[in-house]
Protein backbone atom coordinates (compact mmCIF):
# COMPACT_ATOMS: atom_id res chain seq x y z
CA UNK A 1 0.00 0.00 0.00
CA UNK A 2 1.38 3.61 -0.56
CA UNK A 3 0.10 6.88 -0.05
CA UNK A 4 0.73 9.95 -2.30
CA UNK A 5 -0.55 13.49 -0.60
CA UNK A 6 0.36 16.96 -1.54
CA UNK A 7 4.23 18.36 -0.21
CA UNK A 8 3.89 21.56 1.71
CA UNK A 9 5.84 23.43 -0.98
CA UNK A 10 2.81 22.61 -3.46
CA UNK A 11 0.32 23.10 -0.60
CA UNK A 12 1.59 26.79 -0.26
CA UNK A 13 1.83 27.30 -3.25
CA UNK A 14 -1.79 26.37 -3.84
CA UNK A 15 -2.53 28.99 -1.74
CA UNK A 16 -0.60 31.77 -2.75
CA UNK A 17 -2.39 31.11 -6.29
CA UNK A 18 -6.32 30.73 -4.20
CA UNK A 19 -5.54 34.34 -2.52
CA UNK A 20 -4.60 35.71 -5.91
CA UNK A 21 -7.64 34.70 -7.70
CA UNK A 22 -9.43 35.40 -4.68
CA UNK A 23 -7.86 39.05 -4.83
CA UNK A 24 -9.16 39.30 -8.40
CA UNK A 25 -12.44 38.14 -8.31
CA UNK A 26 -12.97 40.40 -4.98
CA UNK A 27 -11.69 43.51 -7.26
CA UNK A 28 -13.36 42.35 -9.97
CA UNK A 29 -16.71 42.09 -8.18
CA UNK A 30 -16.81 45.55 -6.75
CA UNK A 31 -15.81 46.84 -9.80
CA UNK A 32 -18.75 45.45 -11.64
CA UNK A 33 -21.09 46.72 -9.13
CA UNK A 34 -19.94 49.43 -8.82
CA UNK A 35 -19.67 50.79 -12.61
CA UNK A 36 -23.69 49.27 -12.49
CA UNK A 37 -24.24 51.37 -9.86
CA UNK A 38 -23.11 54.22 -11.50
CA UNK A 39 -24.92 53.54 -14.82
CA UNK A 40 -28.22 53.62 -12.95
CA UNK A 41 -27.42 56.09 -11.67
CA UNK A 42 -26.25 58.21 -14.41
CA UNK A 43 -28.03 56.11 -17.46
CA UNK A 44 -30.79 55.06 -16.07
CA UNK A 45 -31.91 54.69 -19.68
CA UNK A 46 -30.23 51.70 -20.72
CA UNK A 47 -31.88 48.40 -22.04
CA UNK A 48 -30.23 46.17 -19.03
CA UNK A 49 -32.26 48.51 -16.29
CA UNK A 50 -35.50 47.45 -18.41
CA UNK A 51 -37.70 44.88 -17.90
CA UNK A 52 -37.13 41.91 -18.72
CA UNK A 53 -33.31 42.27 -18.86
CA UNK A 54 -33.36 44.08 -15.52
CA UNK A 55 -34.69 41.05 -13.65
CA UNK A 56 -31.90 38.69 -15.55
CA UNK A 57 -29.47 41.42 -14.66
CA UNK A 58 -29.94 41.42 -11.10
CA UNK A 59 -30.14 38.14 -10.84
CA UNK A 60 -26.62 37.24 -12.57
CA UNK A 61 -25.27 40.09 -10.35
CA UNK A 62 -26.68 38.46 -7.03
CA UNK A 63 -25.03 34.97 -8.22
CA UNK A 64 -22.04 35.89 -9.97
CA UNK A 65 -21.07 38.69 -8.22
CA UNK A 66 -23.07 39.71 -4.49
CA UNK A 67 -23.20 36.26 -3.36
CA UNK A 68 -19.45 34.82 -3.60
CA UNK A 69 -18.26 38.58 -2.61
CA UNK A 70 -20.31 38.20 0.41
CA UNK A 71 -18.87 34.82 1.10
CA UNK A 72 -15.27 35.46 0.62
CA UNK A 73 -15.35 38.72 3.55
CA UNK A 74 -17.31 36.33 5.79
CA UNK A 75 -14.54 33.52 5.81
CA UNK A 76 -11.50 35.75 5.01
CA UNK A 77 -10.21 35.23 8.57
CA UNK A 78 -9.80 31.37 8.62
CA UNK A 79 -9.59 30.19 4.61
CA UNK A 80 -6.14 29.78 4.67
CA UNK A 81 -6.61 27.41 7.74
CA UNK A 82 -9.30 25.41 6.14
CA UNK A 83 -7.99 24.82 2.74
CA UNK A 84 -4.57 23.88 4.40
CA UNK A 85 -6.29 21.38 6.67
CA UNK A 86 -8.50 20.29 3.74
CA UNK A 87 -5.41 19.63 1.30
CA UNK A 88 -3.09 18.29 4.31
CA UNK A 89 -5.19 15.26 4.35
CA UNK A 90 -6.24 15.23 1.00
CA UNK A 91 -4.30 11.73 -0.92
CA UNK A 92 -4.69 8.73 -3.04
CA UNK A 93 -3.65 5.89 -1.53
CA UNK A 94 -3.14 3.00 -4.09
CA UNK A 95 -2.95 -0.63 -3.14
CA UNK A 96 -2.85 -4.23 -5.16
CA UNK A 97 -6.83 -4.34 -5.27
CA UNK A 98 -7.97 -0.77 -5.13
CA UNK A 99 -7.49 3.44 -5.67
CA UNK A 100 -8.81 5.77 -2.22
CA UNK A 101 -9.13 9.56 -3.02
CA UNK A 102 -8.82 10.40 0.90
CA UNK A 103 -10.70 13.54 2.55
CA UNK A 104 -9.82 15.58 5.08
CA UNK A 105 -12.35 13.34 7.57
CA UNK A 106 -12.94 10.37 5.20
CA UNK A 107 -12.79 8.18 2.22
CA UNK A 108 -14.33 10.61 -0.43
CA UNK A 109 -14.09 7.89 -3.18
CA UNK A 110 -12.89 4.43 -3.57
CA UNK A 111 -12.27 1.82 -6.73
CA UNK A 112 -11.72 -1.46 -7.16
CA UNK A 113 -9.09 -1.56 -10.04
CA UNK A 114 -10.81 -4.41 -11.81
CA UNK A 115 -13.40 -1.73 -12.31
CA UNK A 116 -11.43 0.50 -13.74
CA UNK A 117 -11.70 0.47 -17.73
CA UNK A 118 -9.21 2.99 -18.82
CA UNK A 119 -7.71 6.09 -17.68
CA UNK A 120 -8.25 9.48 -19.72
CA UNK A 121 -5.34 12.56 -19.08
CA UNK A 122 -7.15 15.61 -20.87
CA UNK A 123 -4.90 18.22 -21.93
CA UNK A 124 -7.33 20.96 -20.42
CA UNK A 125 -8.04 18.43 -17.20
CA UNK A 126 -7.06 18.36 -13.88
CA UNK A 127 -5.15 14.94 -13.87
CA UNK A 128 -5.91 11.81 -14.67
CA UNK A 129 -9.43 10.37 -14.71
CA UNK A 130 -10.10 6.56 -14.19
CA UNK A 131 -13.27 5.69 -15.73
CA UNK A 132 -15.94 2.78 -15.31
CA UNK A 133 -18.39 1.29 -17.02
CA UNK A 134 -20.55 3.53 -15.24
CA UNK A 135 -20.19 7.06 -16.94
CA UNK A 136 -20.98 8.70 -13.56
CA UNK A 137 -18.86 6.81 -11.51
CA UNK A 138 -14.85 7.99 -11.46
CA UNK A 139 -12.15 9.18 -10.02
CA UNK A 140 -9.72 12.08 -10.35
CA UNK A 141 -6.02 12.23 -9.50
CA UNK A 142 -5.00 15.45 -9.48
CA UNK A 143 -2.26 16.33 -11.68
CA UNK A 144 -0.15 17.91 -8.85
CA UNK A 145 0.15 15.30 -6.18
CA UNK A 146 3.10 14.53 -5.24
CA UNK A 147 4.00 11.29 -6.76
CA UNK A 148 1.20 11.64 -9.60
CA UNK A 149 3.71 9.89 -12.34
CA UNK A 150 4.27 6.86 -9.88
CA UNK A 151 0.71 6.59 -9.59
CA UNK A 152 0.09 6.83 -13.16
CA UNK A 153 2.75 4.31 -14.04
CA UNK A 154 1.66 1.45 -11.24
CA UNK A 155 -1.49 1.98 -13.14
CA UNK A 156 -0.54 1.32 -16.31
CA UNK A 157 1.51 -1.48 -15.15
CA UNK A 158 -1.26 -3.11 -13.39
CA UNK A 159 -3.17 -3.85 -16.95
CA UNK A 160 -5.06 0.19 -17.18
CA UNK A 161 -4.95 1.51 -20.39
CA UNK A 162 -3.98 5.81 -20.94
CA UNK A 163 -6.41 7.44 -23.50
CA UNK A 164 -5.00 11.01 -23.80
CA UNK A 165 -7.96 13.28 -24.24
CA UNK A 166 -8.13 16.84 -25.53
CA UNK A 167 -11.87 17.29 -23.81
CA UNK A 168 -12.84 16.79 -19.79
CA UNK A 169 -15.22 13.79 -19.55
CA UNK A 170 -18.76 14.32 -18.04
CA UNK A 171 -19.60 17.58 -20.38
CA UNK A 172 -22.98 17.48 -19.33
CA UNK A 173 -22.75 17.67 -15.73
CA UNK A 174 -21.26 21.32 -16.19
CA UNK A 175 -24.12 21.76 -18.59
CA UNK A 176 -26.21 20.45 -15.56
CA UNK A 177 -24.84 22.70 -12.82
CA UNK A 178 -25.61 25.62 -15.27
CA UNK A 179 -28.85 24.89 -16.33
CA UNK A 180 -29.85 23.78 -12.28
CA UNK A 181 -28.67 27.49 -11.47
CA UNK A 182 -30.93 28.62 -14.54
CA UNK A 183 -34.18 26.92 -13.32
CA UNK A 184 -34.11 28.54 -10.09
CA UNK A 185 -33.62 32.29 -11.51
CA UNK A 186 -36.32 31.36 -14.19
CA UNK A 187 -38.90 30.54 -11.80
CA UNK A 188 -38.54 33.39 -9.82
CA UNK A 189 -38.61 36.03 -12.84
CA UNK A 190 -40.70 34.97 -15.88
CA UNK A 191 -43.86 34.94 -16.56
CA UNK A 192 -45.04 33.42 -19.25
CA UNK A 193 -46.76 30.40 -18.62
CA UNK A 194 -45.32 28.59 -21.76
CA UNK A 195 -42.03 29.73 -20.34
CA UNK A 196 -42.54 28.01 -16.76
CA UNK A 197 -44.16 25.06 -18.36
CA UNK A 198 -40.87 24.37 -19.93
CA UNK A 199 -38.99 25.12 -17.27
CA UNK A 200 -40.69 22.73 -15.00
CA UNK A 201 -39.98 20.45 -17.90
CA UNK A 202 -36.45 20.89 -17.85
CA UNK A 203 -36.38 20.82 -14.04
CA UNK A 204 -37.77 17.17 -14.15
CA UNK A 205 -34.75 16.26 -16.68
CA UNK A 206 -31.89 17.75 -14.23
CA UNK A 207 -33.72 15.94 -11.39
CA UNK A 208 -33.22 12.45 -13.26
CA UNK A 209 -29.82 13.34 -14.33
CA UNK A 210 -29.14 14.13 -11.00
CA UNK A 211 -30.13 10.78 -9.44
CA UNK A 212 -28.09 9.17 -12.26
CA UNK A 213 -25.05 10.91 -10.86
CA UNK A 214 -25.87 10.19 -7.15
CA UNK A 215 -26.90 6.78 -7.35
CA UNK A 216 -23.65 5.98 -9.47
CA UNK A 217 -21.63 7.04 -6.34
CA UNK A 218 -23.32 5.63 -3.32
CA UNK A 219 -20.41 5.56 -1.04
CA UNK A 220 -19.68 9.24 -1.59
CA UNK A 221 -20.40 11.02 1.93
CA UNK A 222 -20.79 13.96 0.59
CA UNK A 223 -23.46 13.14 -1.58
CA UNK A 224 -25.66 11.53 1.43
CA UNK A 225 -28.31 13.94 1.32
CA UNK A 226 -28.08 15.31 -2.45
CA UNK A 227 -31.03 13.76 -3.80
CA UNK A 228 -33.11 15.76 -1.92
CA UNK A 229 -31.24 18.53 -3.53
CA UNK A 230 -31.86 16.75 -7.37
CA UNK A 231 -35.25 18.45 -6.91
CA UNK A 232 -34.78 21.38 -5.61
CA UNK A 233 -35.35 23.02 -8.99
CA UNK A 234 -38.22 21.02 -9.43
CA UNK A 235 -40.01 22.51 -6.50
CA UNK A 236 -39.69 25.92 -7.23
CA UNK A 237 -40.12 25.59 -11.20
CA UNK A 238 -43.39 24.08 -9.77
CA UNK A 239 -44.37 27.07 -7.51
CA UNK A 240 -43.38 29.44 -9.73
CA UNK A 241 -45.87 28.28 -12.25
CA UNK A 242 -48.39 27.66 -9.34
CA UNK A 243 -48.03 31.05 -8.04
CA UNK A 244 -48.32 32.95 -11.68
């Protein structure tokens, strides 16, 4: 058995590059809110402060922008702490029969290397993805662990073919995440029926392909109580045509 976590030089260094792109979003944020402040203000005229772009416009601005800001200023005296702890005991460990991605409190996911069909390394990736013959059920290596090419290389010794990829697998469940986060602003700002009708519609399909996901990965913790979440978009595509 062997264990492969991150060193502290890549652990810090990880950080450093979290509190720059935390910097820049935080600068970035205020900066869009602020020059929309001053266009209402100023050009109060313009199509995005009309309905019905106004509605989609505050809305992206609450999720893109207010929301995360918010967040970040709320926890930006103990992040540092919490990612450290969170990537201390963070690992693969990799024995004869089976591949562990380790958490911080534990076992996030676990394969048994006869399930393993092949492993993908996408050029735009993260690492290297071993796939099953469930589409939904995988596991990532991250590209900077510390001993990622030993892992890799035990892989491919034990039998595990390498498919380089130019494209990260599971498209669709960034497609999902986007339209999940559509279905909620819908609901609470259109109102056409046809329009809500469709979006309940659409709801019902994330729900299923949610479940998919879930039920592929059973022994996930984290996902313990997410298919109660699968229909959360249901529920309020549902009242927001109820309530029109």
């Amino acid at each position: 058995m062997a264990v492969y976590s991150y060193s502290e030089a890549q652990i810090d260094r990880m950080i450093r590059r979290s509190q720059a792109w935390r910097t820049g979003f935080a600068v970035g944020s205020a900066a869009v809110l602020a020059a929309s402040l001053l266009l209402l203000i100023y050009r109060p005229q313009l199509p995005i402060f009309r309905e019905p772009i106004r509605a989609w416009y505050i809305a992206i601005l609450l999720t893109v922008c207010v929301h995360p800001l918010v967040r970040a200023i709320w926890k930006r005296g103990h992040w540092q702490q919490a990612l450290r702890n969170a990537l201390t005991h963070c690992g693969i460990e990799l024995t004869s029969d089976t591949v562990t991605l380790l958490g911080e409190s534990a076992i996030v996911r676990q394969l048994m290397l006869q399930d393993v069909r092949r492993m993908e390394e996408p050029s735009i990736g993260r690492g290297l993805y071993l796939r099953t013959s469930n589409r939904y059920r995988w596991l990532l290596i991250p590209r900077n662990l510390e001993g990622y090419n030993a892992i890799k290389n035990q892989l491919i010794l034990s039998g595990i073919s390498l498919s380089p990829s130019s494209f990260l697998p599971n498209w669709e469940e960034f497609v999902f995440v986007l339209l999940f986060v559509g279905t909620l602003v819908c609901a609470g700002i259109a109102h056409s029926k046809t329009v809500l009708v469709t979006n309940l519609v659409i709801s019902v399909l994330i729900a299923i392909g949610g479940l998919a996901v879930v039920n592929a990965n059973r022994d996930n913790p984290k996902l313990r109580n997410a298919r109660i979440g699968c229909f959360i978009p249901v529920v309020a595509a549902a009242l927001g045509l109820l309530l029109r």
